[in-house]
N, C-alpha and C. Protein backbone atom coordinates (compact mmCIF):
# COMPACT_ATOMS: atom_id res chain seq x y z
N UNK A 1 0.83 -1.17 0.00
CA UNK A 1 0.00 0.00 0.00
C UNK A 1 0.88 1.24 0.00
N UNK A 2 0.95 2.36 -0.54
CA UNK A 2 1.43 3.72 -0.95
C UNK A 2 1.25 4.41 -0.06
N UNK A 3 1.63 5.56 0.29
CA UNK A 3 1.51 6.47 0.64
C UNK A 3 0.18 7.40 1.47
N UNK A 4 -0.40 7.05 2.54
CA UNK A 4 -1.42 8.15 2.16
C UNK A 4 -1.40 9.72 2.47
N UNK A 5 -1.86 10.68 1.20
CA UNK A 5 -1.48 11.72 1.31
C UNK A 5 -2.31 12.65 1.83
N UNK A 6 -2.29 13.58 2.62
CA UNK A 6 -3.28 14.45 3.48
C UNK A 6 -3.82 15.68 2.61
N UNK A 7 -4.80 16.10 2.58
CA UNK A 7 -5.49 16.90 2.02
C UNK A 7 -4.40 18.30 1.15
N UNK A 8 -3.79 18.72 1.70
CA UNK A 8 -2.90 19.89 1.42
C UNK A 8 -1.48 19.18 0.69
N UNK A 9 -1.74 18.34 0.75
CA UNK A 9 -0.04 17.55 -0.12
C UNK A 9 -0.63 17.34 -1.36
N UNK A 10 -2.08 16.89 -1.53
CA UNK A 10 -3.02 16.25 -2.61
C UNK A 10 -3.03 17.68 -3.38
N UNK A 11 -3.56 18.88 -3.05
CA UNK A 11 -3.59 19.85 -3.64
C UNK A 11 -2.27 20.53 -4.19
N UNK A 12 -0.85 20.14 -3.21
CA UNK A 12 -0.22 20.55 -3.87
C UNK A 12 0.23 20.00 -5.26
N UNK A 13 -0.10 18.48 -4.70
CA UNK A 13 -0.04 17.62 -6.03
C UNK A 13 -0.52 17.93 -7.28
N UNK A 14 -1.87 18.01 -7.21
CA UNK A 14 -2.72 18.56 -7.87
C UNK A 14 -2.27 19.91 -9.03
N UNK A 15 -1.76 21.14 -8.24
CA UNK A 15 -1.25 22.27 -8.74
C UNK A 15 0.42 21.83 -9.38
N UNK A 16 0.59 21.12 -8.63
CA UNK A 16 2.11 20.70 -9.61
C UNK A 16 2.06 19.86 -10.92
N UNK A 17 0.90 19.22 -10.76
CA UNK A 17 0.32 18.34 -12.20
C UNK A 17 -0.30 19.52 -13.25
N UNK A 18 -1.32 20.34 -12.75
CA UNK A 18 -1.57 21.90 -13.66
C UNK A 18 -0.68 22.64 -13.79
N UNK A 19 0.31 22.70 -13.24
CA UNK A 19 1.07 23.89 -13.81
C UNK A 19 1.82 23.20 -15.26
N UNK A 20 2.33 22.19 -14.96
CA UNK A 20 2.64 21.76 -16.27
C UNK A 20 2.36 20.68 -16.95
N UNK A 21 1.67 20.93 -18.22
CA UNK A 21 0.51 20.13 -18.83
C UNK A 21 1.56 19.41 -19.88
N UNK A 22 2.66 19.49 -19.94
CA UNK A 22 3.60 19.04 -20.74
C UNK A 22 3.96 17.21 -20.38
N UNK A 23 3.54 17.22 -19.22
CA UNK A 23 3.99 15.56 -18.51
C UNK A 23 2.60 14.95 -18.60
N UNK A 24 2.66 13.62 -18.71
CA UNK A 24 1.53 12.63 -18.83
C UNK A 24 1.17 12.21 -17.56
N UNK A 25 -0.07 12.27 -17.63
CA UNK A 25 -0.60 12.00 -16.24
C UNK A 25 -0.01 10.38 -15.14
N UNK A 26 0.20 9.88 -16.34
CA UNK A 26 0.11 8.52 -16.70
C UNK A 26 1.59 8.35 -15.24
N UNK A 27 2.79 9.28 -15.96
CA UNK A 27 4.56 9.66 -15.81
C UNK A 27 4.13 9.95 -14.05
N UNK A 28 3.28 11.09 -14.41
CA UNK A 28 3.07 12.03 -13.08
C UNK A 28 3.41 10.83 -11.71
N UNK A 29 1.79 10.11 -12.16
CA UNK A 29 1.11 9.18 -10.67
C UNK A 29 2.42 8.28 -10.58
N UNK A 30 3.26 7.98 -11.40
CA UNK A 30 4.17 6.68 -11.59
C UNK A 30 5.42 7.69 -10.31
N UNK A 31 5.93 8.76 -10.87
CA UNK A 31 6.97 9.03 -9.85
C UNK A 31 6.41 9.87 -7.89
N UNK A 32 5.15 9.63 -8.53
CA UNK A 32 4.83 10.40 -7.04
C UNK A 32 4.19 8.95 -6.42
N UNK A 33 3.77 7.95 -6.87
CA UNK A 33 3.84 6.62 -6.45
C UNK A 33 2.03 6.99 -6.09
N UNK A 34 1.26 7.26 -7.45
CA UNK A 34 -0.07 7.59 -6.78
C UNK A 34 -0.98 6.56 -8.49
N UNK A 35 -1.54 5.99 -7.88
CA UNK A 35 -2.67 5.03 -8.98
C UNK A 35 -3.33 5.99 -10.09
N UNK A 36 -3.68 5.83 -11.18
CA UNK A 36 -3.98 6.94 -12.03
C UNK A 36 -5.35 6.90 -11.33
N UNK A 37 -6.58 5.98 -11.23
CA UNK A 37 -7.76 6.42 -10.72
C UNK A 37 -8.04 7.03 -9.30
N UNK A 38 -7.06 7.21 -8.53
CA UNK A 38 -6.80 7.60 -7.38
C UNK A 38 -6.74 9.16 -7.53
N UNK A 39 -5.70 9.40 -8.79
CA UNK A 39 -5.52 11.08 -8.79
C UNK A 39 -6.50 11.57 -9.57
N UNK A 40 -7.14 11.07 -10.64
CA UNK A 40 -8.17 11.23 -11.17
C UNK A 40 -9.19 11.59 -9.98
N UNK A 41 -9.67 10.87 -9.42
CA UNK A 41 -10.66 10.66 -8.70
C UNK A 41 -10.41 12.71 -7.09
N UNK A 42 -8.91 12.40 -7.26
CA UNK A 42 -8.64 14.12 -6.29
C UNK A 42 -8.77 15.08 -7.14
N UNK A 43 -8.93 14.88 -8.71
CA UNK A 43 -8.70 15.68 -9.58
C UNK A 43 -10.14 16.15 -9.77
N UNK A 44 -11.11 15.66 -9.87
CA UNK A 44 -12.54 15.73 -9.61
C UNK A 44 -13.31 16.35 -8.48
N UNK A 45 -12.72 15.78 -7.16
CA UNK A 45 -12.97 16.37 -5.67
C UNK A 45 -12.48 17.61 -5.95
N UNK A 46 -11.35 17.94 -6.16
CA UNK A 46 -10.77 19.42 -5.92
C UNK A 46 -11.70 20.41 -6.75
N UNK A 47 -12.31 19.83 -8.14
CA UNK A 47 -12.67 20.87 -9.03
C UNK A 47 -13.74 21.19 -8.63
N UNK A 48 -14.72 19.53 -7.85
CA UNK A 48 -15.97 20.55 -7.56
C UNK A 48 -16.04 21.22 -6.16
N UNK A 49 -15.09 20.94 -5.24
CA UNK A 49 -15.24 21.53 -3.91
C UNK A 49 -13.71 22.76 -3.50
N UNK A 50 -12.57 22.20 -4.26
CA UNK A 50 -11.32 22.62 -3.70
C UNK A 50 -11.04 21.67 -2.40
N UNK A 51 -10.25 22.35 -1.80
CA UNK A 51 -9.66 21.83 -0.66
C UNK A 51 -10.53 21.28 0.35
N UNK A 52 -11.80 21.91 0.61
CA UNK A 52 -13.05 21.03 1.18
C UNK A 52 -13.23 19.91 0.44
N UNK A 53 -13.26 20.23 -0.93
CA UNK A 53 -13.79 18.82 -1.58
C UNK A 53 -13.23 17.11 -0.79
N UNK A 54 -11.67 17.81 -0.78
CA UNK A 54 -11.07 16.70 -0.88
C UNK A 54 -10.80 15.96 0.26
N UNK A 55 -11.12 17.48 1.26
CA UNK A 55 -11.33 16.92 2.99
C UNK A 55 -12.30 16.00 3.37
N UNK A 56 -13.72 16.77 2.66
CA UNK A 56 -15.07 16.38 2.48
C UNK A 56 -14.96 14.83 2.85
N UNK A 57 -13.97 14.43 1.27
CA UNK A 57 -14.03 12.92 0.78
C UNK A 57 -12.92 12.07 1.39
N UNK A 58 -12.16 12.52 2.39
CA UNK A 58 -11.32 11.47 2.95
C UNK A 58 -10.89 11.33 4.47
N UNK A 59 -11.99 10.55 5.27
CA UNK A 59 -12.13 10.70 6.66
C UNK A 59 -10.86 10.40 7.58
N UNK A 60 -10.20 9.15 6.71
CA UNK A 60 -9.17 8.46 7.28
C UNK A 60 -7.99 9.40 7.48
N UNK A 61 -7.91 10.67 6.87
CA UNK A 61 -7.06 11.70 6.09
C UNK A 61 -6.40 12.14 7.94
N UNK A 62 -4.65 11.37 7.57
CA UNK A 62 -4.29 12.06 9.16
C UNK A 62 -4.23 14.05 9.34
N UNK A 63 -3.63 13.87 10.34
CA UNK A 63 -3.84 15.41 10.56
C UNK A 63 -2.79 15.84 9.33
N UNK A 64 -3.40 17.14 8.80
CA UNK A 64 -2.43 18.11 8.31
C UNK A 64 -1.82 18.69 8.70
N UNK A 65 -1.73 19.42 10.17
CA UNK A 65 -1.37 20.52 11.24
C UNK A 65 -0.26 19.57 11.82
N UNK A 66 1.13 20.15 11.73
CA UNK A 66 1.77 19.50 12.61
C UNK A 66 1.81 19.62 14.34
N UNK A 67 2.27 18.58 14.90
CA UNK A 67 2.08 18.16 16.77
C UNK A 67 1.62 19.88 16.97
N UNK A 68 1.09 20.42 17.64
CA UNK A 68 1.15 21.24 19.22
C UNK A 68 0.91 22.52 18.50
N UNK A 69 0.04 22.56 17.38
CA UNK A 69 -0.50 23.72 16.77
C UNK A 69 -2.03 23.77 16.65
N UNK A 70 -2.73 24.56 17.11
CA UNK A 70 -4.46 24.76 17.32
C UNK A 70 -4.84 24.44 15.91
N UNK A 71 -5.77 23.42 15.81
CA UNK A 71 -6.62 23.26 14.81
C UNK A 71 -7.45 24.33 14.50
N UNK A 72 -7.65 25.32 14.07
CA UNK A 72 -8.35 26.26 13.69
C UNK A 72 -8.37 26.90 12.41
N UNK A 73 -9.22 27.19 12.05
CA UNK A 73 -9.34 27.41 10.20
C UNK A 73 -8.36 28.76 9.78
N UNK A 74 -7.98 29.18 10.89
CA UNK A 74 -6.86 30.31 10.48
C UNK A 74 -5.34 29.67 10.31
N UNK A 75 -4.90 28.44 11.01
CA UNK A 75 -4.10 27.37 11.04
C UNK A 75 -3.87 26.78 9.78
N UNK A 76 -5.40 26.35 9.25
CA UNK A 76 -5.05 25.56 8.09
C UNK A 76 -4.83 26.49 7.19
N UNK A 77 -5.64 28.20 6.69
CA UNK A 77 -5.08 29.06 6.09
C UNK A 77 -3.89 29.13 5.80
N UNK A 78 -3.17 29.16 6.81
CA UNK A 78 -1.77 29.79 7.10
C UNK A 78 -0.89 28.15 6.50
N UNK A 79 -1.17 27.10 7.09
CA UNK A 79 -0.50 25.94 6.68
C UNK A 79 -0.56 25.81 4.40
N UNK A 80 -1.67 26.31 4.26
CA UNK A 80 -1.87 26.12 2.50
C UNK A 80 -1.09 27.21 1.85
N UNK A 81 -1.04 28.24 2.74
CA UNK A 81 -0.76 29.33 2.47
C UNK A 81 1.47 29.32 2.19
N UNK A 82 1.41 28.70 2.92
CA UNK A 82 2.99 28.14 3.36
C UNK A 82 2.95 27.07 2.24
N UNK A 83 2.41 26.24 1.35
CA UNK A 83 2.64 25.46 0.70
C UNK A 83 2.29 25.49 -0.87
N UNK A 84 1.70 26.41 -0.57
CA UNK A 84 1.07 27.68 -2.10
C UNK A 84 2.54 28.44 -2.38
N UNK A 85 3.03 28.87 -1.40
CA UNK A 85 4.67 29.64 -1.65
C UNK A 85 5.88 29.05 -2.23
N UNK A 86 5.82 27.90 -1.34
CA UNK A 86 6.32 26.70 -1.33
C UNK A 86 6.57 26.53 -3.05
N UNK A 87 5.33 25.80 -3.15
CA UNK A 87 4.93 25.27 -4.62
C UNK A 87 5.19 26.63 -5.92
N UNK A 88 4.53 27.76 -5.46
CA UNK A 88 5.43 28.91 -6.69
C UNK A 88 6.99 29.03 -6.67
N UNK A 89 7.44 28.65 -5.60
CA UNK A 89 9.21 28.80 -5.52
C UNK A 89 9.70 27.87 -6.03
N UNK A 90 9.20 26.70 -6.25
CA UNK A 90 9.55 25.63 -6.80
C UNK A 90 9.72 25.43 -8.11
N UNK A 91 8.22 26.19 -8.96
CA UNK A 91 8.15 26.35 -9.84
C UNK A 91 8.54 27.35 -10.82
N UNK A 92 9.67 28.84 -9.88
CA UNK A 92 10.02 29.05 -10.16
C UNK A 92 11.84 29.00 -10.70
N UNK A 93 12.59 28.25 -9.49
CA UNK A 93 13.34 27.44 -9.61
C UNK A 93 13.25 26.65 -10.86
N UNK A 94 12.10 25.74 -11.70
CA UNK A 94 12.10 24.81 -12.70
C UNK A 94 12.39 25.62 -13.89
N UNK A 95 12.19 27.16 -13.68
CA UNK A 95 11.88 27.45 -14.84
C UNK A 95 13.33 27.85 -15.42
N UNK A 96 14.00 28.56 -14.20
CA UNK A 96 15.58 29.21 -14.17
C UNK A 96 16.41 27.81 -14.89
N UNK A 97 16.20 26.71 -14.54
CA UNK A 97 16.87 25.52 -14.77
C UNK A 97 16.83 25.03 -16.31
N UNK A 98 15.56 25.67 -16.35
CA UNK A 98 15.51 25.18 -18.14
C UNK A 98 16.18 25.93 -19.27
């Protein structure tokens, strides 16, 4: 069994698969070690809900918030918000490289 990934890793996933439409979905799920109907299936949640969607749909989903930080919706803000930055720095890095 793989990986399971928590709501805010899925999205970043998600945005790292849209930003560049140049890789096959097929390539994608193979190096991030994720089933194609699996990402399909977050790819759907996210569009019709976003980040609720995908919370919505996965109960088992461990915490996102790391140890000894208040669960509170300003928390998880701030946690997407940190991984939204994250994910543009990254992608800006890919681009310098090319």
């Amino acid at each position: 069994m793989g990986k399971h990934y928590n709501q805010l890793e899925k999205e970043f996933l998600i945005h790292q698969y849209k930003s560049n439409m140049n890789i096959k979905m097929k390539d994608f799920c193979e190096v991030h070690g994720i089933s194609i109907g699996s990402f399909k299936h977050w790819l759907s949640q996210y569009e019709e809900g976003g980040l609720d969607g995908l919370n919505r749909a996965d109960a088992r989903s461990p915490d996102v918030l790391p140890e000894g930080i208040e669960r509170t919706e300003e928390s998880y803000k701030r946690e997407i918000l940190k991984l939204r930055i994250e994910n543009e720095r990254l992608k800006k890095m890919l681009c310098f490289q090319s």
